[in-house]
C-alpha atoms as a PDB file:
ATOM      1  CA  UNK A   1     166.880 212.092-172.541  1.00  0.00           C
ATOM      2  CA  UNK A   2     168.271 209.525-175.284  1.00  0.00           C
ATOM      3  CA  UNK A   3     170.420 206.901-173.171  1.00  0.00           C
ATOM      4  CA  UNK A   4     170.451 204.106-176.098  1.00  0.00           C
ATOM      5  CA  UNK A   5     170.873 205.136-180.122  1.00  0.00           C
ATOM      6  CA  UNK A   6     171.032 202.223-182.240  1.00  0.00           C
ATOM      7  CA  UNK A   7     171.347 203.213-185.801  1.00  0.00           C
ATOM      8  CA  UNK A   8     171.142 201.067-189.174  1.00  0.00           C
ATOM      9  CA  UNK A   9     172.877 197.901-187.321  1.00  0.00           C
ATOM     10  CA  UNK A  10     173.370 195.435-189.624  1.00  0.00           C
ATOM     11  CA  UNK A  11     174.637 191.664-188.999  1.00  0.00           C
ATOM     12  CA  UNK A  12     176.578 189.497-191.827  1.00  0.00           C
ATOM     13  CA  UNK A  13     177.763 186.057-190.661  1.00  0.00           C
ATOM     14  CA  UNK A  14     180.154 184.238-193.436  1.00  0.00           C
ATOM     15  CA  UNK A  15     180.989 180.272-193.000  1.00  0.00           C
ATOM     16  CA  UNK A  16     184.302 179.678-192.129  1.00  0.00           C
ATOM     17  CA  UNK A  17     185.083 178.762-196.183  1.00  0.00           C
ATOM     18  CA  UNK A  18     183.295 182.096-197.370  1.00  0.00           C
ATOM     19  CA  UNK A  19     180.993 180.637-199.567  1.00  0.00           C
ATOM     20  CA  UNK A  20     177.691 181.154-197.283  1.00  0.00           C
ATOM     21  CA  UNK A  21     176.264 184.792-196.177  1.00  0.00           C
ATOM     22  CA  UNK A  22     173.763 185.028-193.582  1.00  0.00           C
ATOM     23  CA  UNK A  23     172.366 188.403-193.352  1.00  0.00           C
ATOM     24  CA  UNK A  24     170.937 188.239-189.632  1.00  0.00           C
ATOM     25  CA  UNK A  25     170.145 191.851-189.150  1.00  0.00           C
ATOM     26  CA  UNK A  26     169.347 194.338-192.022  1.00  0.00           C
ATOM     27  CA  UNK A  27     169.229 197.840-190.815  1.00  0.00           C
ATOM     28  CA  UNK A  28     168.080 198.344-187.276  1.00  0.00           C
ATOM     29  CA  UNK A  29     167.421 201.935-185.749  1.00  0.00           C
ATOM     30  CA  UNK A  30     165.625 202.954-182.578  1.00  0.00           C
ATOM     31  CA  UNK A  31     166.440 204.740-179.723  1.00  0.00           C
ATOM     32  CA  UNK A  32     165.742 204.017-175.803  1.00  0.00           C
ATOM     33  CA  UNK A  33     164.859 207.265-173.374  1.00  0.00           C
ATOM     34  CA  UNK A  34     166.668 207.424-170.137  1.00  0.00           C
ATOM     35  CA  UNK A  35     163.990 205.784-167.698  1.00  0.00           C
ATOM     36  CA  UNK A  36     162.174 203.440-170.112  1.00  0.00           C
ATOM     37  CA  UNK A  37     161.284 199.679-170.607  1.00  0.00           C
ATOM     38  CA  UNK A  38     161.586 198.353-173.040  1.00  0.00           C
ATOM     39  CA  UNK A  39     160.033 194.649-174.830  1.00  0.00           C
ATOM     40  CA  UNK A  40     161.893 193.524-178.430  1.00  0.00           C
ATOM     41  CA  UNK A  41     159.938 190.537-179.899  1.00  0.00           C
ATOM     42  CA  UNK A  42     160.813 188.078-182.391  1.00  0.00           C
ATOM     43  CA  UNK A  43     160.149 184.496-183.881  1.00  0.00           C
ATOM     44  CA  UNK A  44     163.669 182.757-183.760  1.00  0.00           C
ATOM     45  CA  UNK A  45     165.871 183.280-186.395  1.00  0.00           C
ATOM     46  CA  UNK A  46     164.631 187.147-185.905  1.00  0.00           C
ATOM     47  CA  UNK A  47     167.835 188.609-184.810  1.00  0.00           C
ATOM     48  CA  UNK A  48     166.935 190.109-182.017  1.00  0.00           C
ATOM     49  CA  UNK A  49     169.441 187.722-179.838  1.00  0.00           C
ATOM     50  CA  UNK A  50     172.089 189.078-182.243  1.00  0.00           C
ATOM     51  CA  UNK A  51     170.373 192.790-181.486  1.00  0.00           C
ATOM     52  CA  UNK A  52     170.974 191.979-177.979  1.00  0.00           C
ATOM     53  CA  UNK A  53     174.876 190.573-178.115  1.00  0.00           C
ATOM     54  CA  UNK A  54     175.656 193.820-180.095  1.00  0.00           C
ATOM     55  CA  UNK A  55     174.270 195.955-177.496  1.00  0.00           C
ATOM     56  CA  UNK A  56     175.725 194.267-174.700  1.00  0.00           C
ATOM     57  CA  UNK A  57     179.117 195.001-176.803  1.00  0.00           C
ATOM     58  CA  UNK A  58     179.595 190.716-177.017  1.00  0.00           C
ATOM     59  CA  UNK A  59     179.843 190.905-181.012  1.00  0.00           C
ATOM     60  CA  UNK A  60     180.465 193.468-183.304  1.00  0.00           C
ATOM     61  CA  UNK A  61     177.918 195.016-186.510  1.00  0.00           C
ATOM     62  CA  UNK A  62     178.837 194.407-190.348  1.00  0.00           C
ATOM     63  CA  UNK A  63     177.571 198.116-190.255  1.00  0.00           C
ATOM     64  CA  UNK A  64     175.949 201.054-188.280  1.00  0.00           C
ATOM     65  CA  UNK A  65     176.793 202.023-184.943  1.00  0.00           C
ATOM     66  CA  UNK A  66     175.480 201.608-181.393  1.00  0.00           C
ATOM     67  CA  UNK A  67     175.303 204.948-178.889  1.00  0.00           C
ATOM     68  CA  UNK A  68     175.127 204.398-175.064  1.00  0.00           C
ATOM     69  CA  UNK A  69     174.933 207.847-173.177  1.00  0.00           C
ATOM     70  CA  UNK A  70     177.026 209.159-176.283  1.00  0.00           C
ATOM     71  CA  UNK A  71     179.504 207.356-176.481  1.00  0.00           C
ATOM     72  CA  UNK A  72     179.826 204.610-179.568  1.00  0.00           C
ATOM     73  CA  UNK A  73     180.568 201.123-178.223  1.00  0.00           C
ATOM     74  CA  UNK A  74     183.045 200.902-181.442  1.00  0.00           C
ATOM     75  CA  UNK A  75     185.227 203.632-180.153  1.00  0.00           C
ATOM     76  CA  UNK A  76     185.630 201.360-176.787  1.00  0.00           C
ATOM     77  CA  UNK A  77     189.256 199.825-176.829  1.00  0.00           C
ATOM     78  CA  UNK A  78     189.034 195.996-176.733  1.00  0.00           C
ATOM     79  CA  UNK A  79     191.159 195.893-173.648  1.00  0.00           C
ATOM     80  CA  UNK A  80     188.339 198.214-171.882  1.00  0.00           C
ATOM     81  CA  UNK A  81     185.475 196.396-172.953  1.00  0.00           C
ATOM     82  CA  UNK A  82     185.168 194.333-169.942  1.00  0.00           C
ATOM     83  CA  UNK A  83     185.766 197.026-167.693  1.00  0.00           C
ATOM     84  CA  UNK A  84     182.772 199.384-169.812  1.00  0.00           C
ATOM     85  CA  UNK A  85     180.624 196.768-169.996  1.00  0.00           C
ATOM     86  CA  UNK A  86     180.663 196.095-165.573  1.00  0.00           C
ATOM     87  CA  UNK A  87     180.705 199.565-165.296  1.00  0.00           C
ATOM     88  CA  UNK A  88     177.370 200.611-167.808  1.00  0.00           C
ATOM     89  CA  UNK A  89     175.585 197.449-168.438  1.00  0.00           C
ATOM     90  CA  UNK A  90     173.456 194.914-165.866  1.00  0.00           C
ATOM     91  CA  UNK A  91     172.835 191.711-167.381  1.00  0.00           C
ATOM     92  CA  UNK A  92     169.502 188.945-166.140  1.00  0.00           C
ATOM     93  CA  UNK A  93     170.132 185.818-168.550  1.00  0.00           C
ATOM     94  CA  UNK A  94     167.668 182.681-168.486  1.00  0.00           C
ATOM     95  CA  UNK A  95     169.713 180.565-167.556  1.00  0.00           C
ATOM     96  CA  UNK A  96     170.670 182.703-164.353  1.00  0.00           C
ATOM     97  CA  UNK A  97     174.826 182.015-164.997  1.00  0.00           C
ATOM     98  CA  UNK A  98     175.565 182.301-160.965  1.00  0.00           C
ATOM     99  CA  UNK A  99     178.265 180.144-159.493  1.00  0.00           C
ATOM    100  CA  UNK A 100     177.222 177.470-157.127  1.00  0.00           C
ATOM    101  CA  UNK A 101     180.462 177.666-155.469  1.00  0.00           C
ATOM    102  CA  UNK A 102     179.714 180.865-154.202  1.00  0.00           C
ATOM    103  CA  UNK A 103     176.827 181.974-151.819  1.00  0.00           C
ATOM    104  CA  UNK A 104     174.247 184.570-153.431  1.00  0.00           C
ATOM    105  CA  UNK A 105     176.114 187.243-151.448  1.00  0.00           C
ATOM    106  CA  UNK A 106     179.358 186.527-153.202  1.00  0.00           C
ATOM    107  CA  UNK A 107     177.662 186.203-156.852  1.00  0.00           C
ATOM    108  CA  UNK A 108     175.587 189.246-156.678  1.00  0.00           C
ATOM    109  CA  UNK A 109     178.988 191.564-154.929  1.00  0.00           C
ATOM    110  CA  UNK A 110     181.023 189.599-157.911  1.00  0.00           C
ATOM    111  CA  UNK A 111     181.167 192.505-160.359  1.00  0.00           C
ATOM    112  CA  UNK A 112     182.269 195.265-157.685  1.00  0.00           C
ATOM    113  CA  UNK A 113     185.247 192.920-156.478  1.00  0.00           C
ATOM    114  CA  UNK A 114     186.432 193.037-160.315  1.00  0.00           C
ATOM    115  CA  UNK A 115     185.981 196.651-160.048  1.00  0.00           C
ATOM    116  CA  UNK A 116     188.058 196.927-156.977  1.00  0.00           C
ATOM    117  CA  UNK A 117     185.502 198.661-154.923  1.00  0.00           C
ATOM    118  CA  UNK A 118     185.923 199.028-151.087  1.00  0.00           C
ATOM    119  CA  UNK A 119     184.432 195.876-149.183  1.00  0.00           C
ATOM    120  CA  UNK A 120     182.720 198.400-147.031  1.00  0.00           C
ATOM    121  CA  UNK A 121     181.356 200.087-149.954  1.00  0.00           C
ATOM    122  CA  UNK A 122     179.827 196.574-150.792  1.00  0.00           C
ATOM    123  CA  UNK A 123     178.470 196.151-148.058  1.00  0.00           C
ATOM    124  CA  UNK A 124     176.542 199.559-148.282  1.00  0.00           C
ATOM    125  CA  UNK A 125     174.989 198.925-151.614  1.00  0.00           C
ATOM    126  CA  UNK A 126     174.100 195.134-150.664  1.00  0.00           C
ATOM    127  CA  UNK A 127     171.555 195.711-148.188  1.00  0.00           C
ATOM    128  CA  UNK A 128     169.109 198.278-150.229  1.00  0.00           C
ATOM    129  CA  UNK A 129     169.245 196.043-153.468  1.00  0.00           C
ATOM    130  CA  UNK A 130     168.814 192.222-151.482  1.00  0.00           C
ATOM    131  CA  UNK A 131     165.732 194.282-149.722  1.00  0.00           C
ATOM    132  CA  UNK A 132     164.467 196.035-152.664  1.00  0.00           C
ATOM    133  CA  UNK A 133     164.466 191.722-154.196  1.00  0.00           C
ATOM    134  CA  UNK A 134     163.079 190.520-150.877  1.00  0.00           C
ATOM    135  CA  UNK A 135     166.526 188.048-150.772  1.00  0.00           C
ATOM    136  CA  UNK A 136     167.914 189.816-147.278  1.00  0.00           C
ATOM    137  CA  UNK A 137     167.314 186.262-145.604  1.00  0.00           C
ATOM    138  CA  UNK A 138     168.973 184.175-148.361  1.00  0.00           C
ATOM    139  CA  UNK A 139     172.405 186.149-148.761  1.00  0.00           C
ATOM    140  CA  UNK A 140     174.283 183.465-147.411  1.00  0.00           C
ATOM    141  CA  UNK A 141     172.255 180.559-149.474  1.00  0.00           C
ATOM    142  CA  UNK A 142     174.168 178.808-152.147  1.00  0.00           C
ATOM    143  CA  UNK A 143     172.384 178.473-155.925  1.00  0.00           C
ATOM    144  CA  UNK A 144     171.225 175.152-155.068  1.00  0.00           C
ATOM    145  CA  UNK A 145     169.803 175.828-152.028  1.00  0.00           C
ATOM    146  CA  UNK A 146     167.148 178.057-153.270  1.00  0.00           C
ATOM    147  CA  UNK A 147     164.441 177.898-155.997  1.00  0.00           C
ATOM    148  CA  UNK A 148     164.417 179.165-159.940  1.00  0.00           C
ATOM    149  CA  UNK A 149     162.827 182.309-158.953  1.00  0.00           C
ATOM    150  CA  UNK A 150     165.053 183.054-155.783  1.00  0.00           C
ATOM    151  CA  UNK A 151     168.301 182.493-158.242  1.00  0.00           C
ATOM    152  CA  UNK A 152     166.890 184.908-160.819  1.00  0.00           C
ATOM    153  CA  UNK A 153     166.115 187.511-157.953  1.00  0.00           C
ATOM    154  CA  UNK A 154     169.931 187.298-157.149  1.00  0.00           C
ATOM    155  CA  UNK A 155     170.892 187.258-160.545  1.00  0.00           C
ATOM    156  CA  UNK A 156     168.990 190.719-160.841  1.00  0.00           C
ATOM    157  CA  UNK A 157     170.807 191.986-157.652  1.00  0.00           C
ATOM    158  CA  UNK A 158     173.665 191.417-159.520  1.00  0.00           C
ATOM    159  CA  UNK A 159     173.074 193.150-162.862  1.00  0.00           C
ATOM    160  CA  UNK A 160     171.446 195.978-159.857  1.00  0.00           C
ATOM    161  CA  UNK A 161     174.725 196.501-157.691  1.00  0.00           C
ATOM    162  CA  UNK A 162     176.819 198.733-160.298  1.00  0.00           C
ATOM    163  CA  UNK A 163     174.079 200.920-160.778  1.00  0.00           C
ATOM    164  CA  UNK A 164     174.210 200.394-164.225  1.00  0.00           C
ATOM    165  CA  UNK A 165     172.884 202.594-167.042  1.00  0.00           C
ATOM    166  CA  UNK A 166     170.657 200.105-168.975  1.00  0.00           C
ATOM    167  CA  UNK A 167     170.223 196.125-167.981  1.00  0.00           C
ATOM    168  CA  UNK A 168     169.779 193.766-170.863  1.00  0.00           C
ATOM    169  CA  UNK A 169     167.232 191.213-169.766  1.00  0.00           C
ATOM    170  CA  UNK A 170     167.863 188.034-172.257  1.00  0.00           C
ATOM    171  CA  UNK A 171     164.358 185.891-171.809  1.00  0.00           C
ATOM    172  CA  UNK A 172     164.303 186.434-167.645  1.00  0.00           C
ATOM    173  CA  UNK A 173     161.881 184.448-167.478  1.00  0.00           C
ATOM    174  CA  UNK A 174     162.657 181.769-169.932  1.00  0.00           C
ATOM    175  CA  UNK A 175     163.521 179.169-167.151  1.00  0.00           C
ATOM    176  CA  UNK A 176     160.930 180.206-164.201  1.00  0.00           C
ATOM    177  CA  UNK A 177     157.144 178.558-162.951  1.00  0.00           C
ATOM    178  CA  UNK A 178     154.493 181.324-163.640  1.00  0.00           C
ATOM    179  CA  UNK A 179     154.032 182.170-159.887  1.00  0.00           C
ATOM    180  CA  UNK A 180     158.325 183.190-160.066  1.00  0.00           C
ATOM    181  CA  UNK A 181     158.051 184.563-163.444  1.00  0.00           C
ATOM    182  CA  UNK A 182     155.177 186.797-162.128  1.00  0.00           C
ATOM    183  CA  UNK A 183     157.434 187.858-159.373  1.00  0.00           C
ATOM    184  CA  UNK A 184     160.347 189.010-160.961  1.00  0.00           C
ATOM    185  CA  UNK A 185     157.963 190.825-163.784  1.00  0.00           C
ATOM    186  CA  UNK A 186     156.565 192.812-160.671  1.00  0.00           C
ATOM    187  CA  UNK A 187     160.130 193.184-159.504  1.00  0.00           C
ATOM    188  CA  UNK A 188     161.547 194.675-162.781  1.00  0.00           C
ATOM    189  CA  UNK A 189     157.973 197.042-162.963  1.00  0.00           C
ATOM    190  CA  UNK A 190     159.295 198.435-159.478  1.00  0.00           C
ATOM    191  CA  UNK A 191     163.007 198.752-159.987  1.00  0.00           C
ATOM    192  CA  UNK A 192     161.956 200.655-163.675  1.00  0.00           C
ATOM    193  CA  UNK A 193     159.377 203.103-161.716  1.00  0.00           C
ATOM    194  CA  UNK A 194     162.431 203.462-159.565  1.00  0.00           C
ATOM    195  CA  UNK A 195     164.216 205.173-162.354  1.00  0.00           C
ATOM    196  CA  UNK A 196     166.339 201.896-164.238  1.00  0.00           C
ATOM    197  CA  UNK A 197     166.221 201.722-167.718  1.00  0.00           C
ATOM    198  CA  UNK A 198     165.504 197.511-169.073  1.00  0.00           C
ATOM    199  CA  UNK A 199     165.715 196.519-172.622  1.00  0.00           C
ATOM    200  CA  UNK A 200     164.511 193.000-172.577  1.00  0.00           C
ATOM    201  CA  UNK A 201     164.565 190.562-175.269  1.00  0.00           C
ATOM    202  CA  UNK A 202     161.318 187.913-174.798  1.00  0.00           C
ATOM    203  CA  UNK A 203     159.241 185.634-176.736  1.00  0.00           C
ATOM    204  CA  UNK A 204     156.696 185.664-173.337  1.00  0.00           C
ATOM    205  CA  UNK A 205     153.510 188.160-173.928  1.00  0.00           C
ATOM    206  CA  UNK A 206     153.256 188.191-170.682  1.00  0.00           C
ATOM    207  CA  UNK A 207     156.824 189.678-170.019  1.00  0.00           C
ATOM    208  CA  UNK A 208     156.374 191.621-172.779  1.00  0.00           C
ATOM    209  CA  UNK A 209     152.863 193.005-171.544  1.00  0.00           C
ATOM    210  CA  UNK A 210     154.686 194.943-168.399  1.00  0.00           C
ATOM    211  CA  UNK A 211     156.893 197.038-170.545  1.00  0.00           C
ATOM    212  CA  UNK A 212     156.361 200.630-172.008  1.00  0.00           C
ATOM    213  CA  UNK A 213     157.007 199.725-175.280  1.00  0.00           C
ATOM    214  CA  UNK A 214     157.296 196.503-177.318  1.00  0.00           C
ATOM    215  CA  UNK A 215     159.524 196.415-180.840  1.00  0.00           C
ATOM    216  CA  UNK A 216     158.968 193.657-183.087  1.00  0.00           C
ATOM    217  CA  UNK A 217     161.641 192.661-184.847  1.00  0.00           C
ATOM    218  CA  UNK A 218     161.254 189.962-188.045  1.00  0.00           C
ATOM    219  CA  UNK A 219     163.581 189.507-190.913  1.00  0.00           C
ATOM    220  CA  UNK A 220     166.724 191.560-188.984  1.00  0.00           C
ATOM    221  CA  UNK A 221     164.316 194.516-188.904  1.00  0.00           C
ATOM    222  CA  UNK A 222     161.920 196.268-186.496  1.00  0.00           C
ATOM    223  CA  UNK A 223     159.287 195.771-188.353  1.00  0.00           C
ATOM    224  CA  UNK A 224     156.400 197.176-185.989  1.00  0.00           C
ATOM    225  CA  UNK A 225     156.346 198.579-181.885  1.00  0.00           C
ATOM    226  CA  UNK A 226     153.807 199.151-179.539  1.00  0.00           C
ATOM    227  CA  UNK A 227     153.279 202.210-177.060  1.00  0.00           C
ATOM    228  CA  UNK A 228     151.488 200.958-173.923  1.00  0.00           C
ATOM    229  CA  UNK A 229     150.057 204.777-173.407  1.00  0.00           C
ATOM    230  CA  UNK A 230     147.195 204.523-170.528  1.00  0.00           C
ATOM    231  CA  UNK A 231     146.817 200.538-171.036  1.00  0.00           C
ATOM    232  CA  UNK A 232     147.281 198.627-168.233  1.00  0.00           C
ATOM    233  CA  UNK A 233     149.056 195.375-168.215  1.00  0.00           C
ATOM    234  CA  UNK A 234     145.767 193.346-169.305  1.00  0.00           C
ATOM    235  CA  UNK A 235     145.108 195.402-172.094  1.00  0.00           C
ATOM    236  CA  UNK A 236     148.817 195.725-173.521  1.00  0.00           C
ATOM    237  CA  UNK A 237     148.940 191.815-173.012  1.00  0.00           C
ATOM    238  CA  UNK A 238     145.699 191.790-176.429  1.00  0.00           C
ATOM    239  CA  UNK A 239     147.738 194.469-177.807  1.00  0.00           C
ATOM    240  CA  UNK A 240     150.426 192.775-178.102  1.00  0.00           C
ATOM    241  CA  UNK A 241     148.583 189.006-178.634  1.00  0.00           C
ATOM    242  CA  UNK A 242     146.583 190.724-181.877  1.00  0.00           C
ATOM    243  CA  UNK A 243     150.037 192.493-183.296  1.00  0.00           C
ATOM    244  CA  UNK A 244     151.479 188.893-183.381  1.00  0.00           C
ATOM    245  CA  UNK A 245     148.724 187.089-184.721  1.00  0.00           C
ATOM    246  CA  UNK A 246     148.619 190.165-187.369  1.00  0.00           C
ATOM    247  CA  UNK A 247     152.435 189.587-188.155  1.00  0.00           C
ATOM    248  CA  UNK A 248     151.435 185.938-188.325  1.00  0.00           C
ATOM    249  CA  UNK A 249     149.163 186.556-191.097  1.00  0.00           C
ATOM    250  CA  UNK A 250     151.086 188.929-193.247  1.00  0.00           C
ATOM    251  CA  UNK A 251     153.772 186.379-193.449  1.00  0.00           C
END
């Protein structure tokens, strides 16, 4: 079942004077199934972090359109935009973006208090998702009490806690030690076998190597993807290692 349609999205960015165009996407179309994961791959200046801010419904396309579930994030009313976006989207960001003011309880139950949803309903979905994380014991832990890896678990407990239809994962583990990094990889394998679609934007092979698929993306176009098909995570790690160094090449 199609849960993402992303068709001919392109990107123009004029200076504030007009006289500069910067075309940073060109005409991107895939689709994402209901139930994948998902790897898009770029040098910077790519566009896939402009890719990623239009699907997450944070900027607008020069042209195309962008299908989640069916329904075009253009015909979303600006006014509802937050709202749709809590409500359908899970975000993990490098940089974590949790408030130290709050304990990791508070940040990760942050999104269903804007929703308005019953404290005891909070309550009920807490538990599964800060077991699921292993972060049960930390709950009432502020961000700088606990380590890189422990804030990105909770930051994933938060983009988990709506039960969202697709998480955007910008660089996860952009800001993590390997041994974390590893962790949360594992952690977003289990939570996709569980049934939760990821689209997540990396310039890590490694990260990349634990997805289903991989698009490449260079010069605001997908320019190439990868299937993993029986490969395990070793073997879509070369795949991936000999597409770039290919891409490298043919530049």
């Amino acid at each position: 079942m199609e849960l993402l349609k992303v068709n001919d999205i392109k990107k123009t960015y004029v200076s504030r004077l007009g006289g500069t165009r910067v075309q940073a996407l060109k005409g991107v179309t895939f689709s994402v199934e209901k139930g994948e994961y998902v790897a898009i791959m770029g040098e910077s200046g790519s566009g896939k972090t402009t890719l990623l801010n239009i699907l997450a419904a944070l900027d607008k396309p020069t042209g195309g359109s962008v299908e989640l579930d069916g329904k075009r994030l253009d015909a979303v009313r600006e006014r509802e935009l937050a709202a749709f976006r809590r409500n359908n989207l899970g975000f993990v960001f490098q940089e974590f973006n949790l408030l130290d003011t709050f304990s990791l309880k508070d940040n990760i139950l942050l999104p269903l208090v804007l929703s308005g949803v019953h404290p005891s309903e909070m309550e009920k979905r807490l538990q599964p998702v800060a077991a699921s994380l292993g972060i049960e014991d930390l709950l009432e832990k502020y961000p700088y009490e606990v380590s890189g890896g422990q804030k990105q678990r909770a930051a994933a407990a938060r983009a988990l806690i709506t039960d969202p239809r697709l998480i955007l994962a910008d660089e996860p583990t952009g800001a993590l030690d390997s041994q974390s990094a590893s962790d949360l990889l594992r952690v977003f394998s289990q939570i996709n076998k569980n049934g939760q679609t990821i689209l997540m934007v990396t310039h890590s092979t490694d990260a990349a190597s634990h997805a289903n698929r991989v698009l490449f993306i260079r010069d605001g176009v997908v320019f190439h993807q990868l299937y993993r098909g029986e490969s395990d995570n070793d073997e879509m790690y070369k795949k991936i290692s000999d597409t770039l160094t290919m891409l490298r090449r043919e530049r």
